[in-house]
N, C-alpha and C. Protein backbone atom coordinates (compact mmCIF):
# COMPACT_ATOMS: atom_id res chain seq x y z
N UNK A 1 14.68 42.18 48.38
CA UNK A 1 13.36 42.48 47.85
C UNK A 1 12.33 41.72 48.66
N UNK A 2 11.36 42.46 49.03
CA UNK A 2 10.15 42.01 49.43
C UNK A 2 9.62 40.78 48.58
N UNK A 3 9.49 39.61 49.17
CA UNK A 3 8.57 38.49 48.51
C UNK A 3 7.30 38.09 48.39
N UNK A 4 6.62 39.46 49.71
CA UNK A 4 5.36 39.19 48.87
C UNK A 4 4.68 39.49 47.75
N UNK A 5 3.63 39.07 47.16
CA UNK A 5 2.49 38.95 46.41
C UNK A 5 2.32 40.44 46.15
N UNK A 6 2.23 41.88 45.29
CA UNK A 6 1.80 43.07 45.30
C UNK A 6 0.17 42.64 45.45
N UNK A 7 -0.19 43.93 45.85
CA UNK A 7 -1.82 44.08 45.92
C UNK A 7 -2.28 45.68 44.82
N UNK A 8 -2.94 45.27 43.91
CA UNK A 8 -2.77 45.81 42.83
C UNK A 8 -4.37 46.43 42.84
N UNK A 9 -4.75 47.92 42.37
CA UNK A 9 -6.36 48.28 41.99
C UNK A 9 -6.29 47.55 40.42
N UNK A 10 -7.41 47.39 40.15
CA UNK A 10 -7.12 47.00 38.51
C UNK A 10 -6.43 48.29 37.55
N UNK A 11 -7.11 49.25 37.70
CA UNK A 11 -6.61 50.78 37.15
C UNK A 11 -5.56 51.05 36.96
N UNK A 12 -4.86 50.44 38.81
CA UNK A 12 -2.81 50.72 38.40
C UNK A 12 -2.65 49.67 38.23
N UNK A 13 -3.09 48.27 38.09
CA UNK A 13 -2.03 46.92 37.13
C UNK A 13 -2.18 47.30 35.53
N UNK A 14 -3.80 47.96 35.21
CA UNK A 14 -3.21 48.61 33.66
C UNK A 14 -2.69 49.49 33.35
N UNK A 15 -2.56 50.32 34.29
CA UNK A 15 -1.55 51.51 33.82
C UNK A 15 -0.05 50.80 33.77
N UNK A 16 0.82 50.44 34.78
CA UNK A 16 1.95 49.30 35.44
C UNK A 16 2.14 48.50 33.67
N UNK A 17 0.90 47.82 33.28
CA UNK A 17 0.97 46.80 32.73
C UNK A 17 1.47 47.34 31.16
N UNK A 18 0.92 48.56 31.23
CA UNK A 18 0.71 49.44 29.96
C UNK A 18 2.38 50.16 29.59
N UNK A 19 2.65 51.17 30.75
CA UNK A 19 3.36 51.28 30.80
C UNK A 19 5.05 50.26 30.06
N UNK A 20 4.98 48.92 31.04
CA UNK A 20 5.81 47.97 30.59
C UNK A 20 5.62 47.54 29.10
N UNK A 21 4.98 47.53 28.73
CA UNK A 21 4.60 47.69 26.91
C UNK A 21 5.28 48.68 26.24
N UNK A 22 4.77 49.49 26.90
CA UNK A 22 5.79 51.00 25.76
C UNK A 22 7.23 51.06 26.26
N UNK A 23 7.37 49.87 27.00
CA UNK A 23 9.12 50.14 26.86
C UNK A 23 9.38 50.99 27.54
N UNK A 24 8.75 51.90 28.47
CA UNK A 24 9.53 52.90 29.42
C UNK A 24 10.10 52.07 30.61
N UNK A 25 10.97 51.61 30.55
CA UNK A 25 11.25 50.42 31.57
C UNK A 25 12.76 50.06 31.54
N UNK A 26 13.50 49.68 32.14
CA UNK A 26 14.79 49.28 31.61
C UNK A 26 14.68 47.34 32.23
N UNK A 27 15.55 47.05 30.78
CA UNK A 27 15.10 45.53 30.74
C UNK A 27 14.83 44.82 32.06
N UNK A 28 15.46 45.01 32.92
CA UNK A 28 15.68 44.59 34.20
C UNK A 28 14.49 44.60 35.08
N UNK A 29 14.30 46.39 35.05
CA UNK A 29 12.74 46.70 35.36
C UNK A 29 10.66 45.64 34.91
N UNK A 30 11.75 45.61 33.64
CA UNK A 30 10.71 44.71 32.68
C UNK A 30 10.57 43.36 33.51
N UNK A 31 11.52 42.53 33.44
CA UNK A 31 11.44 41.56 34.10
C UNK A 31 10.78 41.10 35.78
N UNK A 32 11.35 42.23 36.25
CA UNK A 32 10.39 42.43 37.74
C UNK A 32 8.95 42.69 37.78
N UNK A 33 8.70 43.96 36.87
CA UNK A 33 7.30 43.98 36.91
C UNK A 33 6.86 43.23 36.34
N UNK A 34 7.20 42.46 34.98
CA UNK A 34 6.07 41.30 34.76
C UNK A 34 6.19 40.11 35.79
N UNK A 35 7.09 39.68 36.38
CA UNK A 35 6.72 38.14 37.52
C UNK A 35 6.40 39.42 38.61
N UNK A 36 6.37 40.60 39.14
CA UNK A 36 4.99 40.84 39.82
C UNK A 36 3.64 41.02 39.67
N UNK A 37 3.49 41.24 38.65
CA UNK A 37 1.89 42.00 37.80
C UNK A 37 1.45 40.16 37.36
N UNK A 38 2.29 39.32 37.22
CA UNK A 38 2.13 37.97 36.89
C UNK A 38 0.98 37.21 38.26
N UNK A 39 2.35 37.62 39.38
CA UNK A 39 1.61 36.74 40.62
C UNK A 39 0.93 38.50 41.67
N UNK A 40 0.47 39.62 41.40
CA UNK A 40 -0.54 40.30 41.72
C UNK A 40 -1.71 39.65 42.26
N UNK A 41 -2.21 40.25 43.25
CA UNK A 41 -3.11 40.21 43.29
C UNK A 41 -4.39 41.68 42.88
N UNK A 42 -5.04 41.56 42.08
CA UNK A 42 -6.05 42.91 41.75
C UNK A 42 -7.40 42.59 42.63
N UNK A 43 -7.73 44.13 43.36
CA UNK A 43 -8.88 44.18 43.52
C UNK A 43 -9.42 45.71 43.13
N UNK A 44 -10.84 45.70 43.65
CA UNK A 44 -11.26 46.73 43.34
C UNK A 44 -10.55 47.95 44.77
N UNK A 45 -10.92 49.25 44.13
CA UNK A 45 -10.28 50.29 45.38
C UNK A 45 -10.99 50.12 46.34
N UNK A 46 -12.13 50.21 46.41
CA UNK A 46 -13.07 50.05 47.86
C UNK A 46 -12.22 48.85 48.83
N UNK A 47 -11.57 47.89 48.34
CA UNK A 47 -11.56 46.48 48.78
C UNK A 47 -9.94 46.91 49.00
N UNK A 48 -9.16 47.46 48.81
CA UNK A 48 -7.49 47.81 48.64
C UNK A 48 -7.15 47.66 49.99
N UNK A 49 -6.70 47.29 50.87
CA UNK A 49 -6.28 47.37 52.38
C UNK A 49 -5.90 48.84 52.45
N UNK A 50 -5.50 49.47 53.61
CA UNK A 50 -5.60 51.13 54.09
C UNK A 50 -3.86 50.73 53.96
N UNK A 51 -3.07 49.63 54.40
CA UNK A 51 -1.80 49.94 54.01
C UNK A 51 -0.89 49.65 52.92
N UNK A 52 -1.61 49.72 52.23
CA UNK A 52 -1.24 49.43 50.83
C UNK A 52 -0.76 50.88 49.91
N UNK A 53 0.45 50.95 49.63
CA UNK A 53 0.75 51.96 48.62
C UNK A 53 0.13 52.06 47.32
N UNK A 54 -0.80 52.76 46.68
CA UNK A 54 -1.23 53.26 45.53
C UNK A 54 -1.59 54.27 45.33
N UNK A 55 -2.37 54.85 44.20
CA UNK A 55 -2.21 55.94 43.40
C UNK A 55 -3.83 56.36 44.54
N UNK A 56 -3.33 57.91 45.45
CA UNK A 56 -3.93 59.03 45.69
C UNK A 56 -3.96 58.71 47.42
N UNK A 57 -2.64 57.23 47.80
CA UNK A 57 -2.55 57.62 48.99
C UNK A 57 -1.01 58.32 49.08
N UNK A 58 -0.99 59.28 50.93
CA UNK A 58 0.77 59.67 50.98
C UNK A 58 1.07 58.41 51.07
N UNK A 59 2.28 58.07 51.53
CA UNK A 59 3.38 57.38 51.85
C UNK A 59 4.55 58.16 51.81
N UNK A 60 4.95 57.86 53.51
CA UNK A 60 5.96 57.87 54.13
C UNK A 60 6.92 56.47 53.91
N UNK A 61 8.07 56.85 53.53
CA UNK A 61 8.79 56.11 53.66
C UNK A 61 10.41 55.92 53.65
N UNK A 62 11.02 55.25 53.74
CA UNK A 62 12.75 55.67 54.05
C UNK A 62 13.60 55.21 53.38
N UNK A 63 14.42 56.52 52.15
CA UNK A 63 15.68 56.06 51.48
C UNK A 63 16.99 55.30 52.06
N UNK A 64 17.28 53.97 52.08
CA UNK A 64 17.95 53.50 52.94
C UNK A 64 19.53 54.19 52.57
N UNK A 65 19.56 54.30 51.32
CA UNK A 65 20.66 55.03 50.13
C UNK A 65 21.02 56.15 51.24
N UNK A 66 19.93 57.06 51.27
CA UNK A 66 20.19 58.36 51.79
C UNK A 66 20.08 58.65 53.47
N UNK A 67 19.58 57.52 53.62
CA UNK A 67 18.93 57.37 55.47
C UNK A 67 17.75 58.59 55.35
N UNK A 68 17.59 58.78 54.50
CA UNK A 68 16.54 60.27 54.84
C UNK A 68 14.90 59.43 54.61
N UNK A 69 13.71 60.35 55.53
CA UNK A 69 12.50 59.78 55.21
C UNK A 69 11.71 60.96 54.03
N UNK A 70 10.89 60.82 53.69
CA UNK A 70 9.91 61.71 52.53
C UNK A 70 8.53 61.08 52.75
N UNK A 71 7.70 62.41 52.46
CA UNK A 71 6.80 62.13 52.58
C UNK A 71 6.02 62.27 50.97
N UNK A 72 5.25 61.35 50.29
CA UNK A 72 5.00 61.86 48.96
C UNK A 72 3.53 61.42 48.46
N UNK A 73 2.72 62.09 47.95
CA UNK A 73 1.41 61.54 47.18
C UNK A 73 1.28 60.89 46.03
N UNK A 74 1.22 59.42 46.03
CA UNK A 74 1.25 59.29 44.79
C UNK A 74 0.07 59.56 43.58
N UNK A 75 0.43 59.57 42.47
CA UNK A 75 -0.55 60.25 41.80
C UNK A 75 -0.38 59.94 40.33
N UNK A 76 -1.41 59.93 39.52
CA UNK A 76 -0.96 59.50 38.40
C UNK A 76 -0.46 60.92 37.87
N UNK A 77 -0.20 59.92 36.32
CA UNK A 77 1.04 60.77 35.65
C UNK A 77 0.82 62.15 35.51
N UNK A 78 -0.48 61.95 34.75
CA UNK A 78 -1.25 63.50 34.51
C UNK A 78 -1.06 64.35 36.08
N UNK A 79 -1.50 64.18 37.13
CA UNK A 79 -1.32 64.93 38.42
C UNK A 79 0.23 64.87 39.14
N UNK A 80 1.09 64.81 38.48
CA UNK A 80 2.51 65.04 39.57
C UNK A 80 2.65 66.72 39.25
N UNK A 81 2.93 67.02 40.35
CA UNK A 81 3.80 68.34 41.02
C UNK A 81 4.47 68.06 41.96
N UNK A 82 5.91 68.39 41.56
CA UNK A 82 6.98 67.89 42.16
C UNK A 82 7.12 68.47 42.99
N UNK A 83 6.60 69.83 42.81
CA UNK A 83 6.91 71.08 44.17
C UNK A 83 5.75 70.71 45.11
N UNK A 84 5.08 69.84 45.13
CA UNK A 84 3.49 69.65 46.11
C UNK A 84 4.18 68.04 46.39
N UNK A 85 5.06 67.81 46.25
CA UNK A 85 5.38 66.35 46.42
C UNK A 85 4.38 65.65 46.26
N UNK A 86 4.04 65.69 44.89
CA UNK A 86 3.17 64.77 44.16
C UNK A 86 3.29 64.22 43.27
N UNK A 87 4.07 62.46 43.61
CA UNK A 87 5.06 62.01 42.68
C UNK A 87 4.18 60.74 42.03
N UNK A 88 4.64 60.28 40.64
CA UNK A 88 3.90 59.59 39.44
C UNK A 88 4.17 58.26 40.51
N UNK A 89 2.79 57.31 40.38
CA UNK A 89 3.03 55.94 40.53
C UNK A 89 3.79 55.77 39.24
N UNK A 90 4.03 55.85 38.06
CA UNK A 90 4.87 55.46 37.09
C UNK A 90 6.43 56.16 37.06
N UNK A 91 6.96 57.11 38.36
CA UNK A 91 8.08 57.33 38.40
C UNK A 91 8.67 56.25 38.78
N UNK A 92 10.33 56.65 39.61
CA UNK A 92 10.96 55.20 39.76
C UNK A 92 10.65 54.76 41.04
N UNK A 93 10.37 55.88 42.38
CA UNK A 93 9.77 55.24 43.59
C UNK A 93 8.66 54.64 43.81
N UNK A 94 7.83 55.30 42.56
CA UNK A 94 6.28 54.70 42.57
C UNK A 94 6.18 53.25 42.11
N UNK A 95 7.16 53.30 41.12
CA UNK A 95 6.79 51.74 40.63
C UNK A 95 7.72 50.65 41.33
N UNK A 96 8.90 51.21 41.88
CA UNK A 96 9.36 50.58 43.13
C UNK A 96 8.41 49.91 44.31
N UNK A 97 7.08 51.16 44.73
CA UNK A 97 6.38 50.83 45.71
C UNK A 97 5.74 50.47 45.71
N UNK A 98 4.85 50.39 44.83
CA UNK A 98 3.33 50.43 44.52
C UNK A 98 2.87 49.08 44.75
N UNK A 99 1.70 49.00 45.29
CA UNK A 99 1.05 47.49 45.68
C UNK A 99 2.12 46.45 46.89
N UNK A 100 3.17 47.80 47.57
CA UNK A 100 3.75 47.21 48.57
C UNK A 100 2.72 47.55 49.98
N UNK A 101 3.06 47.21 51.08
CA UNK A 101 2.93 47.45 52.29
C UNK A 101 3.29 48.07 53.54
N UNK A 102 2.85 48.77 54.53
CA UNK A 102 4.03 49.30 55.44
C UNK A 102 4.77 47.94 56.08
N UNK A 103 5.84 48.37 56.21
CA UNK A 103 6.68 47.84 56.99
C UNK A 103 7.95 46.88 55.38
N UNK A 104 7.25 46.62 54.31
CA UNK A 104 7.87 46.27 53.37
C UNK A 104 9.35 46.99 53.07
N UNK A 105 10.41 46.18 52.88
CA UNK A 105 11.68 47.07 52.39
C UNK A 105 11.81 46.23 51.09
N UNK A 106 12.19 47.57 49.91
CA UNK A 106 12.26 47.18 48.51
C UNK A 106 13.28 47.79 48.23
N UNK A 107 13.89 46.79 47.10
CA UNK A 107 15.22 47.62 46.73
C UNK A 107 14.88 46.61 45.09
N UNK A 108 14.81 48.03 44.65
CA UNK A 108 14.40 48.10 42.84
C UNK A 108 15.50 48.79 42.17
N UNK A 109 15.81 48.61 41.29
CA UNK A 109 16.93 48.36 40.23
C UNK A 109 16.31 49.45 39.42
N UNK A 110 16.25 50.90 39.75
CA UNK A 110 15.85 51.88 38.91
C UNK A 110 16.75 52.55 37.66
N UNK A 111 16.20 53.23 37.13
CA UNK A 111 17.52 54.02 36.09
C UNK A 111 18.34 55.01 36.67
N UNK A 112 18.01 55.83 37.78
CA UNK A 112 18.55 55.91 38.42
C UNK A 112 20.07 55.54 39.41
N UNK A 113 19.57 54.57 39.51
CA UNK A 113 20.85 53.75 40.34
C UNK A 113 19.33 52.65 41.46
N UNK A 114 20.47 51.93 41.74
CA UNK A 114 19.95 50.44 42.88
C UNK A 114 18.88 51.32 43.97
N UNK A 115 17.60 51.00 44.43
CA UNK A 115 16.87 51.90 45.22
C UNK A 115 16.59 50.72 46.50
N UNK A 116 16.88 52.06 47.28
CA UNK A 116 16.50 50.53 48.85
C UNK A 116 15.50 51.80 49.37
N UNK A 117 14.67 50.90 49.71
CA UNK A 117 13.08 51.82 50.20
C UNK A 117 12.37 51.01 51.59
N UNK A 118 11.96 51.79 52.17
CA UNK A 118 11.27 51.08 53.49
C UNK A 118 9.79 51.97 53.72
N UNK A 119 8.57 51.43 53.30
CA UNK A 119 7.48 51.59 53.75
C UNK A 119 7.36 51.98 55.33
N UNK A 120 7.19 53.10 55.57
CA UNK A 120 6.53 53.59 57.05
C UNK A 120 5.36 53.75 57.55
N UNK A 121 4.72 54.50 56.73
CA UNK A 121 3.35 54.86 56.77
C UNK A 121 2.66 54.99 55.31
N UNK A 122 1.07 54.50 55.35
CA UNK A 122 0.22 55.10 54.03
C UNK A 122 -1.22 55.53 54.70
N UNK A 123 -1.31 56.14 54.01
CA UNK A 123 -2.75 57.13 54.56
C UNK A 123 -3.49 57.46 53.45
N UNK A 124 -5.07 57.60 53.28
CA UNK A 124 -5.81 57.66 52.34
C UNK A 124 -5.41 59.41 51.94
N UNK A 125 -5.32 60.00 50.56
CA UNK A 125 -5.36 61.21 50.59
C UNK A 125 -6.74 61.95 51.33
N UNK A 126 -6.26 63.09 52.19
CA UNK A 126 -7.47 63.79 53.20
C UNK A 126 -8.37 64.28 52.06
C-alpha cells in the first residue's frame, strides 16, 4: 500500500466519510478509510493537483491481478454507467483510488477479493 497522505476535495472526504457510516464497507475497509480520511489532506477542487484521482477525472490505470490496463471516469454514485465506463468513486476501485496519485500502486482489501492497482494516468474530464 501506498503510504502517502490521500489528497481529498472536501465533497469526496464527505461522501468517503459518509459512506463509512452507513456501513457499506467491510470491517477491514472501515479501518483503512478511517486512518486515511484521519491523516487526508482536503482541499478545495480548484486547488486538487491535475494528478490526483477524483470524482469527474479518467484514470488510467493497471490491474496488477489481471495485468490488464482500463480506462474509467470516475463519477459519483448518481452518474455511473457501466457501459460508458463510468465507474462510482464509492465502488471498490474508486475507493481503492481515490485521493491517490499517478504512479501510486494500491492494493485494497475489497469485497471482491485483494485489489492491486497502479495509477497511470489522470486527466480532467474533457
Amino acid at each position: 500500500m501506498s503510504q502517502n497522505n490521500i489528497i481529498l476535495t472536501t465533497g469526496t472526504y464527505d461522501l468517503i466519510k459518509d459512506h463509512v457510516r452507513r456501513k457499506k464497507v467491510t470491517p477491514q475497509e472501515e479501518e483503512l478509510l478511517l486512518s486515511e480520511l484521519k491523516h487526508a489532506t482536503q482541499v478545495l477542487r480548484k486547488n486538487l493537483p491535475e494528478d490526483v484521482v477524483s470524482v469527474n477525472r479518467k484514470v488510467t490505470y493497471k490491474d496488477h491481478n489481471t495485468n490488464q490496463e482500463k480506462t474509467i471516469l470516475l463519477v459519483g454514485p448518481e452518474k455511473v454507467k457501466v457501459s460508458k465506463n463510468k465507474i462510482s468513486v464509492l465502488s471498490d476501485e474508486g475507493i481503492a483510488m481515490v485521493g491517490y496519485k499517478v504512479g501510486d500502486l494500491i492494493e485494497w482489501p475489497a469485497k471482491k477479493g485483494y485489489l492491486k492497482l497502479e495509477i497511470l494516468k489522470v486527466e480532467a474530464e474533457a
